[in-house]
Protein backbone atom coordinates (compact mmCIF):
# COMPACT_ATOMS: atom_id res chain seq x y z
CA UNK A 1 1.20 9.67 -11.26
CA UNK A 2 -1.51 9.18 -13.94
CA UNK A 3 -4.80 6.98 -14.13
CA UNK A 4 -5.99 4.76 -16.55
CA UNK A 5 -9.47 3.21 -16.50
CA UNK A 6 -10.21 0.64 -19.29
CA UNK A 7 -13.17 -0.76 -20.98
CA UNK A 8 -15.42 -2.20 -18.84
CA UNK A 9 -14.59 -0.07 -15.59
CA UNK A 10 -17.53 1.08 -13.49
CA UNK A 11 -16.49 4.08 -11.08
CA UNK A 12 -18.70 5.43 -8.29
CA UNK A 13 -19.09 6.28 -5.14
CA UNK A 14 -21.12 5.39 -2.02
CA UNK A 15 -21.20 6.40 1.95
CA UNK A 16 -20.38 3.39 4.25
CA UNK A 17 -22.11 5.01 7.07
CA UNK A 18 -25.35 4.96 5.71
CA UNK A 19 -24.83 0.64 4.99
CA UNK A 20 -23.09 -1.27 1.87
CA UNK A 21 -23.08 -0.40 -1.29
CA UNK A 22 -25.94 0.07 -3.58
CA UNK A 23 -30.09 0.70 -3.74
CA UNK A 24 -29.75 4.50 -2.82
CA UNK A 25 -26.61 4.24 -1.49
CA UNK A 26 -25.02 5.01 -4.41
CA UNK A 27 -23.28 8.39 -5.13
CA UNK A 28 -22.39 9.85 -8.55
CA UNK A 29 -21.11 13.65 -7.37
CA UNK A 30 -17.52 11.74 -6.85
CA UNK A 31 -14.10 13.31 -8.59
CA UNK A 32 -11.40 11.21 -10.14
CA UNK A 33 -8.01 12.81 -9.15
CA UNK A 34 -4.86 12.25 -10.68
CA UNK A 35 -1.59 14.34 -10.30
CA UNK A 36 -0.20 14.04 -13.98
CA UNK A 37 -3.14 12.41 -16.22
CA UNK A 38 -6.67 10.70 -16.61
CA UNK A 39 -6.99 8.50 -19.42
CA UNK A 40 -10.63 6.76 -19.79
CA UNK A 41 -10.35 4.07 -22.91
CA UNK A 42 -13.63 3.54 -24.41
CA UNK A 43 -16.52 1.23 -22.97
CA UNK A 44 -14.95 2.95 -19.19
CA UNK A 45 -17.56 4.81 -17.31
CA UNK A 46 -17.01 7.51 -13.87
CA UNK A 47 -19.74 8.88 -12.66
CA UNK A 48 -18.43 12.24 -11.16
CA UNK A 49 -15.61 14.30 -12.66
CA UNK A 50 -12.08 14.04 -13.63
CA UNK A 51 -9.32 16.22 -12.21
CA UNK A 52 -6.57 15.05 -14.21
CA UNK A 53 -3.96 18.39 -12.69
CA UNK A 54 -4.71 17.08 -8.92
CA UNK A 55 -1.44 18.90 -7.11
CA UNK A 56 1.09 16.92 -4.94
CA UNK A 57 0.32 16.68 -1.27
CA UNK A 58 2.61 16.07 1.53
CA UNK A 59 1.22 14.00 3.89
CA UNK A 60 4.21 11.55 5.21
CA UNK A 61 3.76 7.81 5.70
CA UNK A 62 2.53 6.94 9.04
CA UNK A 63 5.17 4.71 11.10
CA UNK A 64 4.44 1.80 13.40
CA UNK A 65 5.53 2.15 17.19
CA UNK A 66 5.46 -1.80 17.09
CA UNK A 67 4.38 -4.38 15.07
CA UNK A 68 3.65 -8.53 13.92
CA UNK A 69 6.32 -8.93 11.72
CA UNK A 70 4.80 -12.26 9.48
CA UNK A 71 7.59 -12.22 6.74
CA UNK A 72 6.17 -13.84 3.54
CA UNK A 73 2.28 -14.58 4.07
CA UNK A 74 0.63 -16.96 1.42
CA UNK A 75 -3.17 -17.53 2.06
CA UNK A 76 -5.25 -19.97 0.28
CA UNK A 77 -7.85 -20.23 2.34
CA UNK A 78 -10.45 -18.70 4.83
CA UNK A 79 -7.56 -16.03 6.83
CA UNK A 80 -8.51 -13.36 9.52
CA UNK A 81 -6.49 -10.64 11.03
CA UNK A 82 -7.06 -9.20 13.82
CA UNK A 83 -6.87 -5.43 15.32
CA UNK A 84 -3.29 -4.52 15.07
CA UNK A 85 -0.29 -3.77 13.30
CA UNK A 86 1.83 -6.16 10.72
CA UNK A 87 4.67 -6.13 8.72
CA UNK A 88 5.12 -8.47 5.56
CA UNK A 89 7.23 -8.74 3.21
CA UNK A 90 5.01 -10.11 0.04
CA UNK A 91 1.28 -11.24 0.66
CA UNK A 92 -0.21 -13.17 -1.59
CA UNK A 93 -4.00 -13.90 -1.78
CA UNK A 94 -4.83 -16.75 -4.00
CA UNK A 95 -7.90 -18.87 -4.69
CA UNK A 96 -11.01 -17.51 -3.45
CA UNK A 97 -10.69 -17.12 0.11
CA UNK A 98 -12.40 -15.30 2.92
CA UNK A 99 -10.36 -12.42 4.64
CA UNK A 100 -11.77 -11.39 7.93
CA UNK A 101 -10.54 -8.05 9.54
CA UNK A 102 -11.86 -8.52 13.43
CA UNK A 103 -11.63 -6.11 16.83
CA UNK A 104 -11.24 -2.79 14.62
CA UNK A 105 -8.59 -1.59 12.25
CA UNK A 106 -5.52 -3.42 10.76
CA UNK A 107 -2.52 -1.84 9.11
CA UNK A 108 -0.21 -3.77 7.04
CA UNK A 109 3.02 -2.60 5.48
CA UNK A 110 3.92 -4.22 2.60
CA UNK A 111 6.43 -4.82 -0.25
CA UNK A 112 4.53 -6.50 -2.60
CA UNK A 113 1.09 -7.79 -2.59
CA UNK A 114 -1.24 -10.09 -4.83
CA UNK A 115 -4.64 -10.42 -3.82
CA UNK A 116 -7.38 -12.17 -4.89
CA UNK A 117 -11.16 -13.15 -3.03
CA UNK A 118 -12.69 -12.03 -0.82
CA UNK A 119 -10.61 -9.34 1.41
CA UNK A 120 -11.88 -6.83 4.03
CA UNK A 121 -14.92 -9.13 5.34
CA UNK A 122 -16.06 -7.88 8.33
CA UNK A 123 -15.02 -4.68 8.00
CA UNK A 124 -17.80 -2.06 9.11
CA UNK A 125 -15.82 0.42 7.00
CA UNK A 126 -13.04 -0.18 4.36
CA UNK A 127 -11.06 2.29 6.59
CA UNK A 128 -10.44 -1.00 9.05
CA UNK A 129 -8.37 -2.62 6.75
CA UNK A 130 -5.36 -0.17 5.21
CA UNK A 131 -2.56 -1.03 3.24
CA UNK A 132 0.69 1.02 3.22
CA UNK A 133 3.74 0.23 0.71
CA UNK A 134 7.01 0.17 2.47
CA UNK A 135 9.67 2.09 0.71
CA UNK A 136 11.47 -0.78 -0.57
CA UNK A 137 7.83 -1.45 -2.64
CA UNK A 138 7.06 -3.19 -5.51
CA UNK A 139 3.87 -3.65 -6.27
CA UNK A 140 0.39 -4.33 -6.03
CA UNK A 141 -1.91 -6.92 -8.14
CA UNK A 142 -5.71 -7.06 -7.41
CA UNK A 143 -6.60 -10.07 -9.88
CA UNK A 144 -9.20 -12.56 -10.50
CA UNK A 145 -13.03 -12.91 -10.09
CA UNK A 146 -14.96 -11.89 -8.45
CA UNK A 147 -12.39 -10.65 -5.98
CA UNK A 148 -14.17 -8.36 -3.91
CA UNK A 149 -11.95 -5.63 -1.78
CA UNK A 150 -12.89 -3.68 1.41
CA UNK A 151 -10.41 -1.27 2.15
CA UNK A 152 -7.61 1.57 1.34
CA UNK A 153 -4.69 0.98 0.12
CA UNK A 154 -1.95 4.15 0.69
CA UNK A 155 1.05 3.18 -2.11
CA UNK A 156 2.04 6.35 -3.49
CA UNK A 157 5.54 4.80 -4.56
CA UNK A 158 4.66 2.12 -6.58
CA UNK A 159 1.83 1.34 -9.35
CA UNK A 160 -1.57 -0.87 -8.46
CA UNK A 161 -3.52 -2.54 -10.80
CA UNK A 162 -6.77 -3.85 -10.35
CA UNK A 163 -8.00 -6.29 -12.76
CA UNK A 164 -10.46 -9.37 -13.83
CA UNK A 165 -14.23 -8.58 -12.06
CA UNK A 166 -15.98 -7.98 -8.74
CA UNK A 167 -15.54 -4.74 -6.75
CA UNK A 168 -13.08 -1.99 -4.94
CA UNK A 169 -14.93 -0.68 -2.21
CA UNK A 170 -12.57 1.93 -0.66
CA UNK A 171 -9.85 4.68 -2.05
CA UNK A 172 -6.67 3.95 -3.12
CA UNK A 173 -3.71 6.08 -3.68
CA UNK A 174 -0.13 5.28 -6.00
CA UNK A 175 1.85 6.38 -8.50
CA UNK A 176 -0.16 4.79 -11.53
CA UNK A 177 -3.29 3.46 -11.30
CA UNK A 178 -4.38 1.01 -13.68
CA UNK A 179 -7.73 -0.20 -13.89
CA UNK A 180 -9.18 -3.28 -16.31
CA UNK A 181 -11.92 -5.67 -17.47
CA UNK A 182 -15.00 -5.31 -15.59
CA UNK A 183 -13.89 -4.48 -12.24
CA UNK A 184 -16.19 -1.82 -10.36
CA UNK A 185 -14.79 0.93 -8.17
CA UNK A 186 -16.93 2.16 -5.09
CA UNK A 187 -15.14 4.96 -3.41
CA UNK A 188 -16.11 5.59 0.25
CA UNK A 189 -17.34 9.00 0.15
CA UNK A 190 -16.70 9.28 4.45
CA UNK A 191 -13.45 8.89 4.15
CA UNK A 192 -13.50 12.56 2.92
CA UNK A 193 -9.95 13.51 1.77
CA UNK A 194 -8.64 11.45 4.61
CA UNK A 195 -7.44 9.32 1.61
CA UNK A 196 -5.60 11.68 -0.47
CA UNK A 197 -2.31 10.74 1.55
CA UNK A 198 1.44 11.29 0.16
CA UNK A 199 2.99 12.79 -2.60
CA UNK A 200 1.20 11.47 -5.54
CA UNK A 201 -2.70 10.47 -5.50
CA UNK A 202 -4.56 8.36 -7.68
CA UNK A 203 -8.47 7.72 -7.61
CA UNK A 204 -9.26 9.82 -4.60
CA UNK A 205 -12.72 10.53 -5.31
CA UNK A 206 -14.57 13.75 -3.23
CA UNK A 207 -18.35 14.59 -2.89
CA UNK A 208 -18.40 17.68 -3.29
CA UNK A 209 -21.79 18.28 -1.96
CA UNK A 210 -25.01 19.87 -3.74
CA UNK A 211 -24.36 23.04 -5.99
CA UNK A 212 -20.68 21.73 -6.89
CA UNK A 213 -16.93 22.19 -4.93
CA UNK A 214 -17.13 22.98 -1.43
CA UNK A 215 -14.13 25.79 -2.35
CA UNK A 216 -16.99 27.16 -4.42
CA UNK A 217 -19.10 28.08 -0.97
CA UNK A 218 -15.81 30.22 0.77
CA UNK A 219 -14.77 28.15 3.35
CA UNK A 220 -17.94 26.10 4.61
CA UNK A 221 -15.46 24.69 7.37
CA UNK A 222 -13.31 26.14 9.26
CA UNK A 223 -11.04 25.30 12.43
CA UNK A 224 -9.16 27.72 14.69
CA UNK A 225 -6.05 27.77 15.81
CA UNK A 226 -4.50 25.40 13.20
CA UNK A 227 -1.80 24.02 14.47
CA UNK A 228 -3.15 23.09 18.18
CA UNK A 229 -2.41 22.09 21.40
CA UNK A 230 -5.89 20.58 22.33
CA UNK A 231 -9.10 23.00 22.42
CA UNK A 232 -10.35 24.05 18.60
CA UNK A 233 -13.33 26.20 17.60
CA UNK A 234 -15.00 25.02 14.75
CA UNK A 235 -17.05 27.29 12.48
CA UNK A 236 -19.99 25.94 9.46
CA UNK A 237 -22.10 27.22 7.19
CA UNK A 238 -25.79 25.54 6.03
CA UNK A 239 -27.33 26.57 3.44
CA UNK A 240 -30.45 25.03 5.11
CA UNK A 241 -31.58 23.29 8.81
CA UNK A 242 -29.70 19.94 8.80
CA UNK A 243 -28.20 17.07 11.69
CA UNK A 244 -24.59 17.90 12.11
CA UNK A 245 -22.04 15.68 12.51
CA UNK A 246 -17.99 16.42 13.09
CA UNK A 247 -15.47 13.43 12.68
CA UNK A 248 -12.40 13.67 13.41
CA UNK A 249 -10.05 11.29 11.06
CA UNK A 250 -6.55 10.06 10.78
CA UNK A 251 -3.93 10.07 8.27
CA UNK A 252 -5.11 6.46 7.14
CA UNK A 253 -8.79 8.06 7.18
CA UNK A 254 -10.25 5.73 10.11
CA UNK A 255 -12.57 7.57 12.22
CA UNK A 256 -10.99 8.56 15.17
CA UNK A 257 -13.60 10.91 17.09
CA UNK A 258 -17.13 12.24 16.69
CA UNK A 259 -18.84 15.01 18.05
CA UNK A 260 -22.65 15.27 16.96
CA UNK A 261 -24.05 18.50 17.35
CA UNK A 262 -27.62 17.41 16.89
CA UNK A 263 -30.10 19.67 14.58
CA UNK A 264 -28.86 23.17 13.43
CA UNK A 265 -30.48 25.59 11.89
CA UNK A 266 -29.72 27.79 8.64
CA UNK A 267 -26.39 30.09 8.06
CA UNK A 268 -23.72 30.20 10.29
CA UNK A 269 -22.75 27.75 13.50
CA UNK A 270 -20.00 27.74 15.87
CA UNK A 271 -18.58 24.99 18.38
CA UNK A 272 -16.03 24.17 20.81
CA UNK A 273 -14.44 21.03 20.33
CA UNK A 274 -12.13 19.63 23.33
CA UNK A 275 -9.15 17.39 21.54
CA UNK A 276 -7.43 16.56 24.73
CA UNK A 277 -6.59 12.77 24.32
CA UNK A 278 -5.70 12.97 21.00
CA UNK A 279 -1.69 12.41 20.29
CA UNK A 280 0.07 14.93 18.23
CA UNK A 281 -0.20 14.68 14.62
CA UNK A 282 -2.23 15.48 11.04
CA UNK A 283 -6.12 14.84 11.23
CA UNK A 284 -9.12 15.59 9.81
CA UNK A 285 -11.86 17.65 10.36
CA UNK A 286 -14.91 16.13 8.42
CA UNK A 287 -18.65 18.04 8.73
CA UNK A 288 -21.70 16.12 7.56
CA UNK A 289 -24.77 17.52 7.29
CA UNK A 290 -28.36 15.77 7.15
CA UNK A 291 -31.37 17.42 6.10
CA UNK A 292 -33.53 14.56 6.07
CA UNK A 293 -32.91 13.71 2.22
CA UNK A 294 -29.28 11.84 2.89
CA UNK A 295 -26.06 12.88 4.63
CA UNK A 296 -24.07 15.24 2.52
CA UNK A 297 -20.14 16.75 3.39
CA UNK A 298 -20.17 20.34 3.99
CA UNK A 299 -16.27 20.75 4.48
CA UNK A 300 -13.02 19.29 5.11
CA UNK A 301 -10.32 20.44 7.03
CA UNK A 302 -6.77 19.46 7.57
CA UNK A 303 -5.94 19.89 11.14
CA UNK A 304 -2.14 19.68 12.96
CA UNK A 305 -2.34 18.61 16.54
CA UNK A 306 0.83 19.84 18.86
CA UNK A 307 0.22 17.93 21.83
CA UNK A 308 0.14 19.36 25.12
């Protein structure tokens, strides 16, 4: 999987939680992760930096229980979806329509997809609107302009491209990555490495915090036992008195759980965390910390529920 962002391209990042993109809500401590190459043509700007030997991870496709199976979908005009599940075969987005995303998140599995307008409207985060790529993929074609995305799209099988102007405002993983003309790239810095699904990644941007890597700290976050059946202790570090949050995310990095701890003070912190409730299966264990200067990760942490 490689990479390349062409003249023109704007990449950034930004935290959804703390409102839309832009003003101060605009991050530039991001990383550009690719599992074979990064190539950045002239006139192409990241703010954050490039990881162009990102390894494999493993994370396997989620799989619906059931499903709105709507065969080939063509939209020309003002569409919504709502909270669900749906199966298509190619989607195509033409024109410049509207696409609502209503009642909380839609997942569509795809072959092939084409999209252009407005897509993801309505979405309080781009984690209510994922894409995954079926096996039998294609591809995927963000064209036109401005088309303006809010969303992820999971397609580590086949290659997206993302062309013409407007904005990305999300995380997107696939096997090639091809960025061009003056599109700008907004990664959603909450979705942590919820986003970094599957076997090859591709513009999975991570804050890593103030002072650099969160691997440079030791291990800032950590849960225990990993795997569990339902009842985890998790253990911080601050380098400083801060809010504490905990999320707990899925594989297709929605938000899934929150437990807020309130304000903590400097060094080391300890909770219980009940995940009763929760079906088996990979999560994430996000911490955010707020000092009163803006909500900064302190750790990520990849968590295997067993059930009861």
């Amino acid at each position: 999987m490689d990479l390349i962002i062409n003249s023109g391209v704007l990449v950034d990042s930004y935290r959804s939680s703390l409102g839309a993109y832009g003003g101060s809500n605009v991050g530039s401590q991001g990383a550009v992760r690719a599992a074979l190459g990064i190539t950045v043509n002239s006139g192409g700007v990241v703010h954050g930096s490039l990881d162009p030997n990102d390894p494999a991870g493993s994370t396997p496709m989620p799989t619906p229980t059931s499903y709105t199976d709507l065969g080939d979908l063509n939209i020309g005009s003002d569409y919504t979806f709502y909270a669900g599940d749906y199966l298509v075969d190619t989607l195509n987005i033409n024109g410049t329509p509207v696409i609502h995303v209503q009642g909380g998140q839609v997942r569509i599995w795809f072959n092939n997809m084409d999209l252009a307008g407005t897509v993801g409207a309505g979405a309080g985060t781009p984690s209510q609107l994922v894409f995954f790529s079926r096996t039998t993929a294609g591809q995927v074609a963000i064209n036109g302009g401005p088309t303006n995305f809010v969303g992820v799209i999971y397609a580590p099988n086949i290659p997206v491209t993302l062309n013409g102007t407007g904005s990305y405002s999300g995380a997107c993983v696939a096997s090639r990555v091809i960025l061009n003309s003056a599109v700008a790239v907004h990664y959603d810095q909450d979705l942590g490495n919820g986003c970094n699904l599957g076997a090859s990644r591709a513009l999975a941007v991570k804050d890593p915090g103030p002072g650099g890597s969160a691997a440079a700290a030791g291990k800032p976050l950590v849960v225990v036992p990993n795997p569990a059946h339902d009842r985890v202790q998790v253990a911080f570090h601050l380098d400083g008195p801060a809010h504490v949050r905990l999320l707990l995310m899925d594989v297709s990095g929605a938000r899934v759980g929150t437990l807020d701890l309130g304000p903590q003070p400097a060094g080391q912190g300890q909770v219980a965390w009940d995940l009763r409730g929760y079906a088996a299966g990979l999560y994430f264990v996000v911490g955010l910390a707020d000092p009163g200067s803006g909500v900064h990760e302190i750790g990520l942490f990849k968590l295997a529920l067993l059930g009861p």
